[in-house]
N, C-alpha and C. Protein backbone atom coordinates (compact mmCIF):
# COMPACT_ATOMS: atom_id res chain seq x y z
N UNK A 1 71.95 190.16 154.10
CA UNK A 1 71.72 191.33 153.28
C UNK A 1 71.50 190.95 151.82
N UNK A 2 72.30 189.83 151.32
CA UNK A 2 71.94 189.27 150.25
C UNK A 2 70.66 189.09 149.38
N UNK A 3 70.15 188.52 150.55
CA UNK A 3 68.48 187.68 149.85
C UNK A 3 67.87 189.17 150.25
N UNK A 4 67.93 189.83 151.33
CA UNK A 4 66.69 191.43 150.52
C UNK A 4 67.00 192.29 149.06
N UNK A 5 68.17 191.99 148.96
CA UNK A 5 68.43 192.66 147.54
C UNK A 5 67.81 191.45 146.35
N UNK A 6 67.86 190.52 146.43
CA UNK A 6 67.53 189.16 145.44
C UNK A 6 65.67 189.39 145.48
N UNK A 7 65.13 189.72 146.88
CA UNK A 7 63.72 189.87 147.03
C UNK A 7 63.81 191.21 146.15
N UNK A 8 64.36 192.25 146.59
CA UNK A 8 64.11 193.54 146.31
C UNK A 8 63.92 193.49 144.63
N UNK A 9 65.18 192.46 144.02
CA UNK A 9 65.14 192.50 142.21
C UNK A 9 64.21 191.89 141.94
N UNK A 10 63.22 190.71 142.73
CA UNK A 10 62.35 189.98 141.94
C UNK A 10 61.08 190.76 142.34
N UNK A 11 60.81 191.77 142.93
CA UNK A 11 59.71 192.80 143.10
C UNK A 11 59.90 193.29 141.94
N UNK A 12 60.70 193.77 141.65
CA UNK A 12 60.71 194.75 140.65
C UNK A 12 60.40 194.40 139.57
N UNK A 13 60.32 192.90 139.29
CA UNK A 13 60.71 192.67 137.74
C UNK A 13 59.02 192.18 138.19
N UNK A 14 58.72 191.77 139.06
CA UNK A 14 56.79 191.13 139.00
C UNK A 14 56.21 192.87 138.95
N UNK A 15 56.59 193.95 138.91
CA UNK A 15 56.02 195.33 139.62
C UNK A 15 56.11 195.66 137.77
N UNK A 16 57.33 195.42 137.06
CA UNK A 16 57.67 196.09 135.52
C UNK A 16 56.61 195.01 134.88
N UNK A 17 56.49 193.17 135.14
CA UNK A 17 55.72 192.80 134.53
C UNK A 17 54.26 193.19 134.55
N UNK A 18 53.93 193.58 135.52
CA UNK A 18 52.36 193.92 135.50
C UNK A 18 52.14 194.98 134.68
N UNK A 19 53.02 196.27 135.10
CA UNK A 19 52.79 196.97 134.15
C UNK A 19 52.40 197.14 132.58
N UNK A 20 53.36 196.51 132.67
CA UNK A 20 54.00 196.15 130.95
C UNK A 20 52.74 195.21 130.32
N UNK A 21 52.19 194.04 131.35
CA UNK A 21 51.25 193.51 130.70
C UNK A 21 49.66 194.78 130.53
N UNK A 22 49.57 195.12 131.71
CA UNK A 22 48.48 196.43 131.32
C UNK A 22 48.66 197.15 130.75
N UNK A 23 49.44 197.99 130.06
CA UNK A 23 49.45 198.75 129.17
C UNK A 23 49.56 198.22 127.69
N UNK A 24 50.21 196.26 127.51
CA UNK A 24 49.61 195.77 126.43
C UNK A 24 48.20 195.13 126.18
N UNK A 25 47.45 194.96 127.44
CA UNK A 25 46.26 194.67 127.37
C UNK A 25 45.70 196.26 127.09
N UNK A 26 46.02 197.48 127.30
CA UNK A 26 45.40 198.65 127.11
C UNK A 26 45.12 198.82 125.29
N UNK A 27 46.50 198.43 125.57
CA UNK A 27 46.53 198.54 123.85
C UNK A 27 46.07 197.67 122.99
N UNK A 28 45.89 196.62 123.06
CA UNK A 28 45.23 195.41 122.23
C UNK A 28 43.56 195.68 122.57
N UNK A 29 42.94 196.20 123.27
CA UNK A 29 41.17 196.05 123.68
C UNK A 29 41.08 197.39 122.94
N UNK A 30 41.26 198.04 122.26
CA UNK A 30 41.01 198.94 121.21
C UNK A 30 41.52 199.84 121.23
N UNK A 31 41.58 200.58 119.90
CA UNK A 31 42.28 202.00 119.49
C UNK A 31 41.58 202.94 120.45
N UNK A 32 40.73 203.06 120.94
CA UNK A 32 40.28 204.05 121.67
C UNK A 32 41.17 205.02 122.68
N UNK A 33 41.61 203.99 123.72
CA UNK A 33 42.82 204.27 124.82
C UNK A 33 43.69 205.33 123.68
N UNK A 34 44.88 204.57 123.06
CA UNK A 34 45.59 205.15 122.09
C UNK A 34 44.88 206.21 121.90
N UNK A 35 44.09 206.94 121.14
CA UNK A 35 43.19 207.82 120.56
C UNK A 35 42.97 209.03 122.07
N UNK A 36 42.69 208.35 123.08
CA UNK A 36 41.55 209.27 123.96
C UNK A 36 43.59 209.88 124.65
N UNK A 37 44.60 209.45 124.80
CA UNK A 37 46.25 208.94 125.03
C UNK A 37 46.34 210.33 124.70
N UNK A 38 46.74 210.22 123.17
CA UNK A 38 46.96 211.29 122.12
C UNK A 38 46.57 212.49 121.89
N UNK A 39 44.73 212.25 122.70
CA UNK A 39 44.25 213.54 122.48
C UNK A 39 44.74 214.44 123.86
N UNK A 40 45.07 213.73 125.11
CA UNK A 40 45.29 214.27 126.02
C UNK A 40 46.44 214.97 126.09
N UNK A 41 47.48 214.33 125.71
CA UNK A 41 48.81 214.66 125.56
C UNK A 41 48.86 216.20 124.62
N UNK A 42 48.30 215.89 123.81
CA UNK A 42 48.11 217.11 122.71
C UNK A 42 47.49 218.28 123.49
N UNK A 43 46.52 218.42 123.86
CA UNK A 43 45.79 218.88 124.65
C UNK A 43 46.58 219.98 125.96
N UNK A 44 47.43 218.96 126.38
CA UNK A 44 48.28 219.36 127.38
C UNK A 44 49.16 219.96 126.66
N UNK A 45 50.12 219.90 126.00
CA UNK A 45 51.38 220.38 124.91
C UNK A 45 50.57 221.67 124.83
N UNK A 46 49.43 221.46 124.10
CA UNK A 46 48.69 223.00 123.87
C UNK A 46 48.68 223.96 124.81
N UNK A 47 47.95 223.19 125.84
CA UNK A 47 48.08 224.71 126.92
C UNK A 47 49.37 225.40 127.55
N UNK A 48 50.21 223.93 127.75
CA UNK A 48 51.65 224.34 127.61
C UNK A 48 52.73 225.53 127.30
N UNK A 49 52.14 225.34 125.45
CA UNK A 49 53.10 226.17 124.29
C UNK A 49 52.61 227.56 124.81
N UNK A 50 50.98 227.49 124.64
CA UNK A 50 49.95 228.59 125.00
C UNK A 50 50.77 229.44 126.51
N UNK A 51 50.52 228.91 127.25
CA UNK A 51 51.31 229.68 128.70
C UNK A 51 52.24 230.16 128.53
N UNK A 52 53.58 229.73 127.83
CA UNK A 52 54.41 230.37 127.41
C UNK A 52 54.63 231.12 126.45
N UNK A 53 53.96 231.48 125.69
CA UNK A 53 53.78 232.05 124.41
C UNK A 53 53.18 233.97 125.34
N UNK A 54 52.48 233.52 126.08
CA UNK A 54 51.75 234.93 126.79
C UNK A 54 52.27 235.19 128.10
N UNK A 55 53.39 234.07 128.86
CA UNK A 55 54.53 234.34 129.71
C UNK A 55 55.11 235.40 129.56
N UNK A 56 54.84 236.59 130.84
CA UNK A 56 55.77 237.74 130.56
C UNK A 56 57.64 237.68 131.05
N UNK A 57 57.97 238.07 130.35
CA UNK A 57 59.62 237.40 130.74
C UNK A 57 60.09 239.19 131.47
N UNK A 58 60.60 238.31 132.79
CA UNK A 58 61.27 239.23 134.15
C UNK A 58 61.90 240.44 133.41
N UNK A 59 62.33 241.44 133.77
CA UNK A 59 63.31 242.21 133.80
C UNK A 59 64.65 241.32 134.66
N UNK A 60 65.90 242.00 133.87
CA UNK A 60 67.32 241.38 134.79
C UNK A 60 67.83 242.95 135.76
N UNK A 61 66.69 243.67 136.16
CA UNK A 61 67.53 244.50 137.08
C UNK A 61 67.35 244.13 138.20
N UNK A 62 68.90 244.26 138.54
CA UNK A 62 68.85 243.86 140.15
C UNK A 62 69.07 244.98 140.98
């Protein structure tokens, strides 16, 4: 039972390194990513705030 947990931790850490290296290769090949990132996120937040802002809130009669 040992060595699948020892396999299981060294997946994980080759599964966090890949990551971790693609999203610093994302970020070093230009501001763009970052930029196109930011606008999406924003974007989303917006329609977000928006939905709730014109969300009609329930009545509490039961």
């Amino acid at each position: 039972m040992r060595r699948f947990t020892e396999k299981q931790r060294g997946q994980s850490m080759v599964e966090y390194i890949i990551v971790t290296s693609a999203i610093i290769a994302a970020l070093y090949t230009g501001g763009d990513v970052v930029k196109a990132l930011h606008q999406a996120m924003k974007g989303s937040y917006e329609g977000y705030s928006y939905t709730i802002s014109v969300a009609e809130i329930p009545d509490k009669e039961e």
